[in-house]
N, C-alpha and C. Protein backbone atom coordinates (compact mmCIF):
# COMPACT_ATOMS: atom_id res chain seq x y z
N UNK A 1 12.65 12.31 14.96
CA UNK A 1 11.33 11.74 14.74
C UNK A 1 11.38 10.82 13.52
N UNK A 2 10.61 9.47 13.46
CA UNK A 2 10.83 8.48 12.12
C UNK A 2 9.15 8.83 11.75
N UNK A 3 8.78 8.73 10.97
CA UNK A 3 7.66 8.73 9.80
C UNK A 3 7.48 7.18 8.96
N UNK A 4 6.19 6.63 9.24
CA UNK A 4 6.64 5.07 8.48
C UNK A 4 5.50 5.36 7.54
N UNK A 5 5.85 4.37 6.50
CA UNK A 5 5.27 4.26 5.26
C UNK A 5 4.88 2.79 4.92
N UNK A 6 3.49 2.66 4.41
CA UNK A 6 3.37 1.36 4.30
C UNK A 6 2.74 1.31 2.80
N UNK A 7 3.10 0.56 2.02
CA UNK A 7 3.08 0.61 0.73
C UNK A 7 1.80 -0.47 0.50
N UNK A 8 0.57 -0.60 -0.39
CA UNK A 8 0.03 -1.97 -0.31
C UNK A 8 -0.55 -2.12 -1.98
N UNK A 9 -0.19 -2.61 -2.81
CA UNK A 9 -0.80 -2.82 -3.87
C UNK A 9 -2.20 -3.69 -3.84
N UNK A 10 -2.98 -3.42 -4.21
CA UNK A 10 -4.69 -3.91 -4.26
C UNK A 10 -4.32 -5.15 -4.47
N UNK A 11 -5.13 -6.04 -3.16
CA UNK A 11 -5.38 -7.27 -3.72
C UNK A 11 -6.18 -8.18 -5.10
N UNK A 12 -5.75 -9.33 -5.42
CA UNK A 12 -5.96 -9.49 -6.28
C UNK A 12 -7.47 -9.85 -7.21
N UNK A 13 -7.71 -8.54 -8.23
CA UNK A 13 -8.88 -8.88 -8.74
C UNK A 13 -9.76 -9.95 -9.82
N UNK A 14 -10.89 -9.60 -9.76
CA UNK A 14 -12.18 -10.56 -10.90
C UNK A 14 -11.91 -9.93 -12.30
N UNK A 15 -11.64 -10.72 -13.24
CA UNK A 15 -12.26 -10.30 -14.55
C UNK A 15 -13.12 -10.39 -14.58
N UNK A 16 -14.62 -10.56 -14.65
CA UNK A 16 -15.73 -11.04 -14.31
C UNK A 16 -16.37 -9.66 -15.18
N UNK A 17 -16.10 -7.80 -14.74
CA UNK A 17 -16.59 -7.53 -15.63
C UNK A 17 -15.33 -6.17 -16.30
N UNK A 18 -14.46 -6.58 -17.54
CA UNK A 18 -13.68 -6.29 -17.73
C UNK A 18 -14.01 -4.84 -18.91
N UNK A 19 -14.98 -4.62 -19.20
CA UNK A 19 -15.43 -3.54 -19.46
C UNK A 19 -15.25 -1.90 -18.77
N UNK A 20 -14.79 -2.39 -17.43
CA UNK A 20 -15.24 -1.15 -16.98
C UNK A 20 -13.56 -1.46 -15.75
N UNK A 21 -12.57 -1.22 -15.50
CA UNK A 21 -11.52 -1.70 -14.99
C UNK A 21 -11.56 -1.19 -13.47
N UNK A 22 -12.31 0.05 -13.41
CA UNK A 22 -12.29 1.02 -12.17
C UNK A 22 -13.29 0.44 -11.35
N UNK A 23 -13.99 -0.52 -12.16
CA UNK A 23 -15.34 -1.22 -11.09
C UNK A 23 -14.84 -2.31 -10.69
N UNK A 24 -13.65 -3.34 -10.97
CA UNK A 24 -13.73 -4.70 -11.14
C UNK A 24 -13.19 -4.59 -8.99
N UNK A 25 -13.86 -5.80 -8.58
CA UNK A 25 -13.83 -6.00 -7.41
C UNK A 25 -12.85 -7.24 -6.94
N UNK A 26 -12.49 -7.54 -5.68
CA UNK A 26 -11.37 -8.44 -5.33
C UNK A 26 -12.05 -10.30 -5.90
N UNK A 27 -11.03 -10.91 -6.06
CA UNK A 27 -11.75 -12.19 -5.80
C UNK A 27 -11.54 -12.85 -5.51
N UNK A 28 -11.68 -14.02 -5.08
CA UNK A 28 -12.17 -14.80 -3.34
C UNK A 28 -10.53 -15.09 -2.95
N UNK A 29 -9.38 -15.00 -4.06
CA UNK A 29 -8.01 -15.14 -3.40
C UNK A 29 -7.56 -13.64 -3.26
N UNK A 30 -7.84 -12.64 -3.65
CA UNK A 30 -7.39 -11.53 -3.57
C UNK A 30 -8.01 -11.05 -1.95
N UNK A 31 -9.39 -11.73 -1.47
CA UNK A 31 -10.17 -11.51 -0.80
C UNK A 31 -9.10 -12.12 0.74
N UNK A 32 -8.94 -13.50 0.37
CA UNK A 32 -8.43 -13.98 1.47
C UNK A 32 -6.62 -13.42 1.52
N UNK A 33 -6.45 -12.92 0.36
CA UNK A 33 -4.54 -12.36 0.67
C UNK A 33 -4.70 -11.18 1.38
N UNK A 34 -6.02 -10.29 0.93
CA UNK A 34 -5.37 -9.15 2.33
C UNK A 34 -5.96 -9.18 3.33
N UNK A 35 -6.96 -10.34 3.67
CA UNK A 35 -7.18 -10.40 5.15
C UNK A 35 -5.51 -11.04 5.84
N UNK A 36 -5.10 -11.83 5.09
CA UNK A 36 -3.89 -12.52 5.89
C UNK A 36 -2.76 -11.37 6.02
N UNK A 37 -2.87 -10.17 4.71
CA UNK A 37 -1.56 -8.93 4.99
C UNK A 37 -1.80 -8.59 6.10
N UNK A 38 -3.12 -8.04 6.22
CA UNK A 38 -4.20 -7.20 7.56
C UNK A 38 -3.58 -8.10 8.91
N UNK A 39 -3.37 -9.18 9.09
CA UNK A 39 -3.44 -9.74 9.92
C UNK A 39 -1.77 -10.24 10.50
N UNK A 40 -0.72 -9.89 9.26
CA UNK A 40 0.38 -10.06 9.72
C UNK A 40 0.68 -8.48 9.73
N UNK A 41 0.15 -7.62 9.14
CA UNK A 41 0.29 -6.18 9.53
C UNK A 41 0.16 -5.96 10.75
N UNK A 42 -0.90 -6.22 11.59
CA UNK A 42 -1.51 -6.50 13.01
C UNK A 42 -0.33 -7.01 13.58
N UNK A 43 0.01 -8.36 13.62
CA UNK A 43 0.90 -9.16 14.24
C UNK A 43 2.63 -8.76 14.34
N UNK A 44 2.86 -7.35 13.25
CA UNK A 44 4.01 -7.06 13.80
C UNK A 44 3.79 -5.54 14.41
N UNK A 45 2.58 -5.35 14.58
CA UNK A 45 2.48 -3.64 14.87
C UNK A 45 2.89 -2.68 13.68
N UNK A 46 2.72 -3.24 12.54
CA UNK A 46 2.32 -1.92 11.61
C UNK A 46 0.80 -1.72 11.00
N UNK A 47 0.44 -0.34 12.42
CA UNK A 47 -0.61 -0.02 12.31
C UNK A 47 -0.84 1.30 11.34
N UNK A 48 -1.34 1.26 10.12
CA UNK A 48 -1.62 2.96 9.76
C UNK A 48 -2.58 3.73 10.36
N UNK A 49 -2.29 5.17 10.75
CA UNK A 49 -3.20 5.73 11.50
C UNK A 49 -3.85 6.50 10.29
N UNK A 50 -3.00 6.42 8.71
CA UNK A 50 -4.06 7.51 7.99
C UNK A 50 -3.72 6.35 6.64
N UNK A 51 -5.28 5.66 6.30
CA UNK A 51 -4.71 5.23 5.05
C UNK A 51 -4.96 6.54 3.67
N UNK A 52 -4.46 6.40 2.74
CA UNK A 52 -4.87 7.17 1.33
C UNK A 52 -5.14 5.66 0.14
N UNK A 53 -5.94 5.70 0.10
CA UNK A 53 -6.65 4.70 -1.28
C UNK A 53 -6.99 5.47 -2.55
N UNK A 54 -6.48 4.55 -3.89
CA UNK A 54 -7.39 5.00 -4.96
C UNK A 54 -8.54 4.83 -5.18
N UNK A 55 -9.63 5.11 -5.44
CA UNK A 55 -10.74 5.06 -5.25
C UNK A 55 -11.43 4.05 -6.06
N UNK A 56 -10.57 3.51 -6.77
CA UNK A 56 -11.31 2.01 -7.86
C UNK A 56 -11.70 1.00 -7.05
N UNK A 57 -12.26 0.04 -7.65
CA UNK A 57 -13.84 -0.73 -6.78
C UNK A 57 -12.40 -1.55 -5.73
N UNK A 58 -11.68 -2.03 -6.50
CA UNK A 58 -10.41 -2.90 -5.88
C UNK A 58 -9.57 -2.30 -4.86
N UNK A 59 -9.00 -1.22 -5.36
CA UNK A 59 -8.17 -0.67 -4.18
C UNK A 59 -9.45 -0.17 -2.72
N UNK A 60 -10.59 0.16 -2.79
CA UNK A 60 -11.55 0.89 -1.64
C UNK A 60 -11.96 -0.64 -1.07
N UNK A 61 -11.73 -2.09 -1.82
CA UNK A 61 -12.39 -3.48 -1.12
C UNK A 61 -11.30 -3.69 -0.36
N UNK A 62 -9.94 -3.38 -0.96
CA UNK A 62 -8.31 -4.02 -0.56
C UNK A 62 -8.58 -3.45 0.70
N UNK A 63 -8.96 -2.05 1.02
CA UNK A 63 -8.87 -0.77 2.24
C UNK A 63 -9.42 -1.38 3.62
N UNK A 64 -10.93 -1.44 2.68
CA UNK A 64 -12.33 -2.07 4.05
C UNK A 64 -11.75 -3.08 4.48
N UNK A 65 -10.94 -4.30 3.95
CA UNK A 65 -10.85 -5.76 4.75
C UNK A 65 -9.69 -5.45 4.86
N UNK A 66 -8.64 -4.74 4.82
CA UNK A 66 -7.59 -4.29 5.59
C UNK A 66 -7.59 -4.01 6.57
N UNK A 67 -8.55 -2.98 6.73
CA UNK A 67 -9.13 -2.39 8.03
C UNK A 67 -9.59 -3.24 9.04
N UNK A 68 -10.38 -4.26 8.74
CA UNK A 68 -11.08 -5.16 9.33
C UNK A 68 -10.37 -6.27 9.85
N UNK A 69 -9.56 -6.45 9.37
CA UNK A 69 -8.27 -7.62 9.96
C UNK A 69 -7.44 -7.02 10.43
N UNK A 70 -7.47 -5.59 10.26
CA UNK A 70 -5.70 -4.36 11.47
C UNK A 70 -6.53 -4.67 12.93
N UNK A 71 -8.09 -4.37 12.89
CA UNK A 71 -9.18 -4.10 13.82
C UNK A 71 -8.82 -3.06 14.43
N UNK A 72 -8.62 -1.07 13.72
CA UNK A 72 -8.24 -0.31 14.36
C UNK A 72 -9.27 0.23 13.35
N UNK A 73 -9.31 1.62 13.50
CA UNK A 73 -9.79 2.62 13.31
C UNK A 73 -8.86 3.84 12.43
N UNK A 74 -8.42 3.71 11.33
CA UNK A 74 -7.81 4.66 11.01
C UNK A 74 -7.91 5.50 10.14
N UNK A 75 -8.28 6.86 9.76
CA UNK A 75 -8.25 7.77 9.04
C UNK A 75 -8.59 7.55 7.27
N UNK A 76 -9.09 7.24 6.70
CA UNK A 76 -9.13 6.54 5.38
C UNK A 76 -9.88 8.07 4.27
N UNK A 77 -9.23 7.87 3.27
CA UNK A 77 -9.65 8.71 2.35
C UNK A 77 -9.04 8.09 0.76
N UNK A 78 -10.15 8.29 0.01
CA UNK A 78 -10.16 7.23 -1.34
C UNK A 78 -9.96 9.01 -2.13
N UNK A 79 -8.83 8.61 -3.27
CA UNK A 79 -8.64 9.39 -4.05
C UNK A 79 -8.74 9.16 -5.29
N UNK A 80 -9.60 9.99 -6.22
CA UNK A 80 -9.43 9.64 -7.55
C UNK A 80 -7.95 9.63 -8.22
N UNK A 81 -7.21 10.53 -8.11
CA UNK A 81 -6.06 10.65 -8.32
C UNK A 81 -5.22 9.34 -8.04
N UNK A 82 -5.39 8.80 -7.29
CA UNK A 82 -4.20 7.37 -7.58
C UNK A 82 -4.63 6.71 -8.39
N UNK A 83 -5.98 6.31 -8.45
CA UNK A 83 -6.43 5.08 -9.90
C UNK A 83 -5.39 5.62 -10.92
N UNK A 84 -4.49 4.44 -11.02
CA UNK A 84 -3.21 4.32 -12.06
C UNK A 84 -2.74 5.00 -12.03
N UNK A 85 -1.93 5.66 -10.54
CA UNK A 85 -1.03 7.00 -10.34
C UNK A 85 0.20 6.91 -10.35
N UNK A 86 1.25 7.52 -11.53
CA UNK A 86 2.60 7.71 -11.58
C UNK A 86 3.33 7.60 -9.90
N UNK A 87 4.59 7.24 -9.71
CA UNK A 87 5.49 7.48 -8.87
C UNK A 87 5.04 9.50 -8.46
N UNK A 88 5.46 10.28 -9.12
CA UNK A 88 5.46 11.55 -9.01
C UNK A 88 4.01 12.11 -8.30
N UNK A 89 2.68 11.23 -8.63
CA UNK A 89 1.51 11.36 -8.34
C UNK A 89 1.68 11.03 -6.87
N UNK A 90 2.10 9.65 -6.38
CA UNK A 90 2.00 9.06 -4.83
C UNK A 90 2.81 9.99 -4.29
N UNK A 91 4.21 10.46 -4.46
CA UNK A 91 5.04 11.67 -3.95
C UNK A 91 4.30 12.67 -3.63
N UNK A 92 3.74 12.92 -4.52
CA UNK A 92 2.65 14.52 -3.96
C UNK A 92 1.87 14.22 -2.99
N UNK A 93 1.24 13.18 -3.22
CA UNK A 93 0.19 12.74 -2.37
C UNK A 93 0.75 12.35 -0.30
N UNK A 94 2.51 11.58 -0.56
CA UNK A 94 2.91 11.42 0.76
C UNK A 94 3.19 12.58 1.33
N UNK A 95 3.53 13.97 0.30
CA UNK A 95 4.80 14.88 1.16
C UNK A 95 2.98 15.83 1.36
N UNK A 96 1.69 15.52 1.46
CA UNK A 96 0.35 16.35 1.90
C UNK A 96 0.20 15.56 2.95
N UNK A 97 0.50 14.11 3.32
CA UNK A 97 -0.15 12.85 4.34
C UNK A 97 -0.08 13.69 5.66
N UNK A 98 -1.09 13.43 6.20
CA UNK A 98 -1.14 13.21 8.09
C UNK A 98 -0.94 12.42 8.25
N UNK A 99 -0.19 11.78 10.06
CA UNK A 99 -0.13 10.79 10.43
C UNK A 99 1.32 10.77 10.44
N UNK A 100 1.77 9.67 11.15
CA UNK A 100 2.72 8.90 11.96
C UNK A 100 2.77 7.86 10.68
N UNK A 101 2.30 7.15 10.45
CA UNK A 101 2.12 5.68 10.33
C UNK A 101 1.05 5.87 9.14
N UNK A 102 1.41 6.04 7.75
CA UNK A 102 0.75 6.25 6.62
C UNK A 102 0.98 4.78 5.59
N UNK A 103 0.02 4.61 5.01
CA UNK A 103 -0.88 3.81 4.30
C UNK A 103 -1.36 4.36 3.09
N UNK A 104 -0.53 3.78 1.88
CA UNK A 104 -1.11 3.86 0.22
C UNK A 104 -1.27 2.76 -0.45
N UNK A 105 -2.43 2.37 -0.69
CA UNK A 105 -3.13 1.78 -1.68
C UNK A 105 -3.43 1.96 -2.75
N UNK A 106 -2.89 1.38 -3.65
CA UNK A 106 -2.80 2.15 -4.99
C UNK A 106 -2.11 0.67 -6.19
N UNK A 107 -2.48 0.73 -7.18
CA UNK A 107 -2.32 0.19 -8.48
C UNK A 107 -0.38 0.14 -9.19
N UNK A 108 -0.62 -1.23 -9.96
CA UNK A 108 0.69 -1.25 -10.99
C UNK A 108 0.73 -0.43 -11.69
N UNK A 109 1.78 0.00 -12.59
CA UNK A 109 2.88 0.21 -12.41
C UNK A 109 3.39 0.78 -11.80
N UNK A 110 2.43 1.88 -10.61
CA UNK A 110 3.32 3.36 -10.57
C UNK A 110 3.34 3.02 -8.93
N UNK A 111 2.69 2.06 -8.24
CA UNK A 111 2.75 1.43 -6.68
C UNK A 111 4.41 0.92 -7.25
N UNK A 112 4.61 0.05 -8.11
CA UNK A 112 5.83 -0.57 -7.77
C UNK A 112 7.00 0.16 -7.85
N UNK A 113 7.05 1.40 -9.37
CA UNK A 113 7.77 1.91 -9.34
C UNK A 113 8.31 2.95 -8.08
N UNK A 114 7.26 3.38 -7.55
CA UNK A 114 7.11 4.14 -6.32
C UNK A 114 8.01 3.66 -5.25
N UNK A 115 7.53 2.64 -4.85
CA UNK A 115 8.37 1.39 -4.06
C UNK A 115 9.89 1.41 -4.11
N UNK A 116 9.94 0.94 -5.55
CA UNK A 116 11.30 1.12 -5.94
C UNK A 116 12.38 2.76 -5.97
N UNK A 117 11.62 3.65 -5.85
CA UNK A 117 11.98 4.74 -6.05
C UNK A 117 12.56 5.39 -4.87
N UNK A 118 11.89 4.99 -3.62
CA UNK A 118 11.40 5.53 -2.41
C UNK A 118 12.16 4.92 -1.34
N UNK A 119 12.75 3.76 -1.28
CA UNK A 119 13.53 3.50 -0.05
C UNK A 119 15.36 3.53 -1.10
N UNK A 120 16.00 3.90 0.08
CA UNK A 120 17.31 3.83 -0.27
C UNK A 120 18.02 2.46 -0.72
N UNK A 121 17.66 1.40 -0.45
CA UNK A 121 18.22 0.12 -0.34
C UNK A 121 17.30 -0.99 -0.73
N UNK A 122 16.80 -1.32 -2.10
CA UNK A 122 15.55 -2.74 -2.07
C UNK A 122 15.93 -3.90 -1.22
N UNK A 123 14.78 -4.31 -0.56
CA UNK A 123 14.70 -5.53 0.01
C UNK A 123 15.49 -6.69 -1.02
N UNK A 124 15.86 -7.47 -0.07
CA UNK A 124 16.36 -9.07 -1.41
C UNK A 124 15.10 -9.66 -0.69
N UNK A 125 14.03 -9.37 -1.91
CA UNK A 125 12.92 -10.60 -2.06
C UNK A 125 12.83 -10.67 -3.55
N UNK A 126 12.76 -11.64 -3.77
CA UNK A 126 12.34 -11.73 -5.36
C UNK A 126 11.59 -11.35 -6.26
N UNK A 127 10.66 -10.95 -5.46
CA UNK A 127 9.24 -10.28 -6.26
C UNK A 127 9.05 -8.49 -5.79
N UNK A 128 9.87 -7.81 -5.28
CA UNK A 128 10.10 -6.71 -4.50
C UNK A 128 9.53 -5.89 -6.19
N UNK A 129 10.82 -6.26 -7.03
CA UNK A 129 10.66 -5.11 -8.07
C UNK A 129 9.48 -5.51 -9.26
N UNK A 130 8.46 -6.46 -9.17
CA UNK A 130 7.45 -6.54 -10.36
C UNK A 130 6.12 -6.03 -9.34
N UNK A 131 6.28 -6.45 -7.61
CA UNK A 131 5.66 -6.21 -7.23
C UNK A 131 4.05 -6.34 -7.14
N UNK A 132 3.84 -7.86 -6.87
CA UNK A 132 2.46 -8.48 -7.28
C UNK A 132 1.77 -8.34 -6.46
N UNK A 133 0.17 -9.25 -6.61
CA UNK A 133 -0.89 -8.23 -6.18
C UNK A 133 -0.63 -8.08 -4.58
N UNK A 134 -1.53 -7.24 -3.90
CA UNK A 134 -1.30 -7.48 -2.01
C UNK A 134 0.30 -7.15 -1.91
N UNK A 135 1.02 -6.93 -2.52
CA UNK A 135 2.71 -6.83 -2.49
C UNK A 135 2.68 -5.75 -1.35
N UNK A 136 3.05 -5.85 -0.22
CA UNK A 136 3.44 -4.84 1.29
C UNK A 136 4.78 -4.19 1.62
N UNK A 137 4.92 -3.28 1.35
CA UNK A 137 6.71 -2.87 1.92
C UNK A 137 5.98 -1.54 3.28
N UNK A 138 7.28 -1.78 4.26
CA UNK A 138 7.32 -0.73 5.49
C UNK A 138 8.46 -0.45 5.37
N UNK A 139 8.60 0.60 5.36
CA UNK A 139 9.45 1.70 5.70
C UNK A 139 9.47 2.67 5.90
N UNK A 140 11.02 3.06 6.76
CA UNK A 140 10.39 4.20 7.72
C UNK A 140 11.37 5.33 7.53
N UNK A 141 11.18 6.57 7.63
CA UNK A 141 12.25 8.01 6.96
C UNK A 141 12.45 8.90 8.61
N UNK A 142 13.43 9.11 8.57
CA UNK A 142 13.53 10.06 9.58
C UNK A 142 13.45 11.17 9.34
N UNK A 143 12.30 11.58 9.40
CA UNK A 143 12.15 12.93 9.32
C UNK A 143 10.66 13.21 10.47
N UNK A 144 10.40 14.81 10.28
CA UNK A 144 9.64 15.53 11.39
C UNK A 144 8.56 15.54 10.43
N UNK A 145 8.09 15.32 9.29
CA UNK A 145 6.83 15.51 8.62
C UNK A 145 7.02 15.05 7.37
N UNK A 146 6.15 14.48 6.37
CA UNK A 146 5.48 14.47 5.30
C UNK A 146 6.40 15.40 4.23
N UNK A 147 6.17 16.33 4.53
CA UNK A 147 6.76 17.38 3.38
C UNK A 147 8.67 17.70 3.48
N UNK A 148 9.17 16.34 4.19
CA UNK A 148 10.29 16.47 3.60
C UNK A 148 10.74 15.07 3.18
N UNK A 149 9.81 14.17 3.05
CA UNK A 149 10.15 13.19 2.80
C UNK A 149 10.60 13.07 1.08
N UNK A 150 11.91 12.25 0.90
CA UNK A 150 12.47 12.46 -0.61
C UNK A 150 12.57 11.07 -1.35
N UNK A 151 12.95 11.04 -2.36
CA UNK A 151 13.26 9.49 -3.07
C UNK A 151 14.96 8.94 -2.74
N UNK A 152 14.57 7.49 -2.67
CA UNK A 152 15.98 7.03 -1.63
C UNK A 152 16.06 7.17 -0.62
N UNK A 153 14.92 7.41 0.57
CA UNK A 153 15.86 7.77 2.03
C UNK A 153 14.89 6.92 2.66
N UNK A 154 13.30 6.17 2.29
CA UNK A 154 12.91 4.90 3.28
C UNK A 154 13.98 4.13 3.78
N UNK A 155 14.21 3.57 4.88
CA UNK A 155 14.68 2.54 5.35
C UNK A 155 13.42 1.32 5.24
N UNK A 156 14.11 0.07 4.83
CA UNK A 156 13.01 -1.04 4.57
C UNK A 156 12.82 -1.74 5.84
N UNK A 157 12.18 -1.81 6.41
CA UNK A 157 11.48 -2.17 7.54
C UNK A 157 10.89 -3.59 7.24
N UNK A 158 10.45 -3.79 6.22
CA UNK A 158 9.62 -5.27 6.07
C UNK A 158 8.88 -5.43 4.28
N UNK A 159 9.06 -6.39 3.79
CA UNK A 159 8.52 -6.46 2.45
C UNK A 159 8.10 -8.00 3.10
N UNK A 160 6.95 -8.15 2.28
CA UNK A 160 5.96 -9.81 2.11
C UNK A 160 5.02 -9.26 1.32
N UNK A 161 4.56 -10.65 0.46
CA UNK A 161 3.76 -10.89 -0.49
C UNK A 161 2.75 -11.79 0.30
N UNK A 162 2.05 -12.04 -0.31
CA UNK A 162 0.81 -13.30 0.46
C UNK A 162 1.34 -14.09 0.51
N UNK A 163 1.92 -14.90 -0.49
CA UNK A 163 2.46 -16.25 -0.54
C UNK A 163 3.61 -16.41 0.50
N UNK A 164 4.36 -15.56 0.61
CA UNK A 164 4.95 -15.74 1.96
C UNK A 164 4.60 -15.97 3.15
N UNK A 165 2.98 -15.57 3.10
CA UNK A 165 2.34 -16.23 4.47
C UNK A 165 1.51 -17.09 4.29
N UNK A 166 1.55 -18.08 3.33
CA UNK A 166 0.98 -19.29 2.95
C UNK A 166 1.33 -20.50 3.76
């Protein structure tokens, strides 16, 4: 049995009101990069059937117009716990996931390090390891569930940034 993983760092946000970081919302390019992920996500068949989001204003906007450009229906649950969640934090969080075909949305540093942590082999893209905003990796683990999934054993299936679909 393979288990896929789809990695998505929040598209890119407003300073607009920088007081409060957990409120700040997408803006109008962050807006249009993950309708275009959503839509090449769609276009190769990586569908998540369960996303997990952090629950900040950015990662729950990144989710909704994700959703809306996959045009599926899938499982969604916003966690306080990822707003700015360590590598070790998203681990706990994958080896609890339901689903086939899982979906984390979640914030720098600990989305990229995660990334980096988690498949056996980095992609050669250039921006793989700073990992900017909307940044997408798939990969997929052979295993029968969630709770044996380990660090190093994704196979990379697909990495793109927005600008790659510019």
């Amino acid at each position: 049995m393979t288990k896929r993983l789809i990695l998505i760092r929040h598209a890119k946000s407003s300073w607009e009101a920088p007081f409060d970081d957990h409120a700040r919302t997408l803006n109008a390019r962050g807006q249009e990069a993950v309708t275009a992920i959503g839509g090449w996500l769609k276009s190769k068949g990586y569908l998540p059937d369960t996303i997990y989001s952090s629950d900040a204003a950015r990662t729950m906007e990144t989710t909704e117009r994700l959703v809306a450009a996959l045009g599926t229906a899938p499982s969604i649950t916003f966690k306080d716990n990822m707003y700015h969640a360590p590598p070790a934090t998203l681990m706990r969080m994958l080896k609890k996931a339901n689903g086939d075909t899982v979906a984390l949305v979640a914030h720098n540093p600990g989305i990229a390090f995660f990334a980096e942590e988690i498949v056996a082999q980095k992609p050669d893209h250039r921006r793989f390891l700073d990992y900017p905003t909307c940044a997408t990796l798939v990969c997929d683990f052979p295993i029968n569930n969630w709770a044996e999934a380990v660090s190093r054993s994704g196979q990379v299936v697909d990495f793109v940034v927005p600008k790659d679909l510019a």
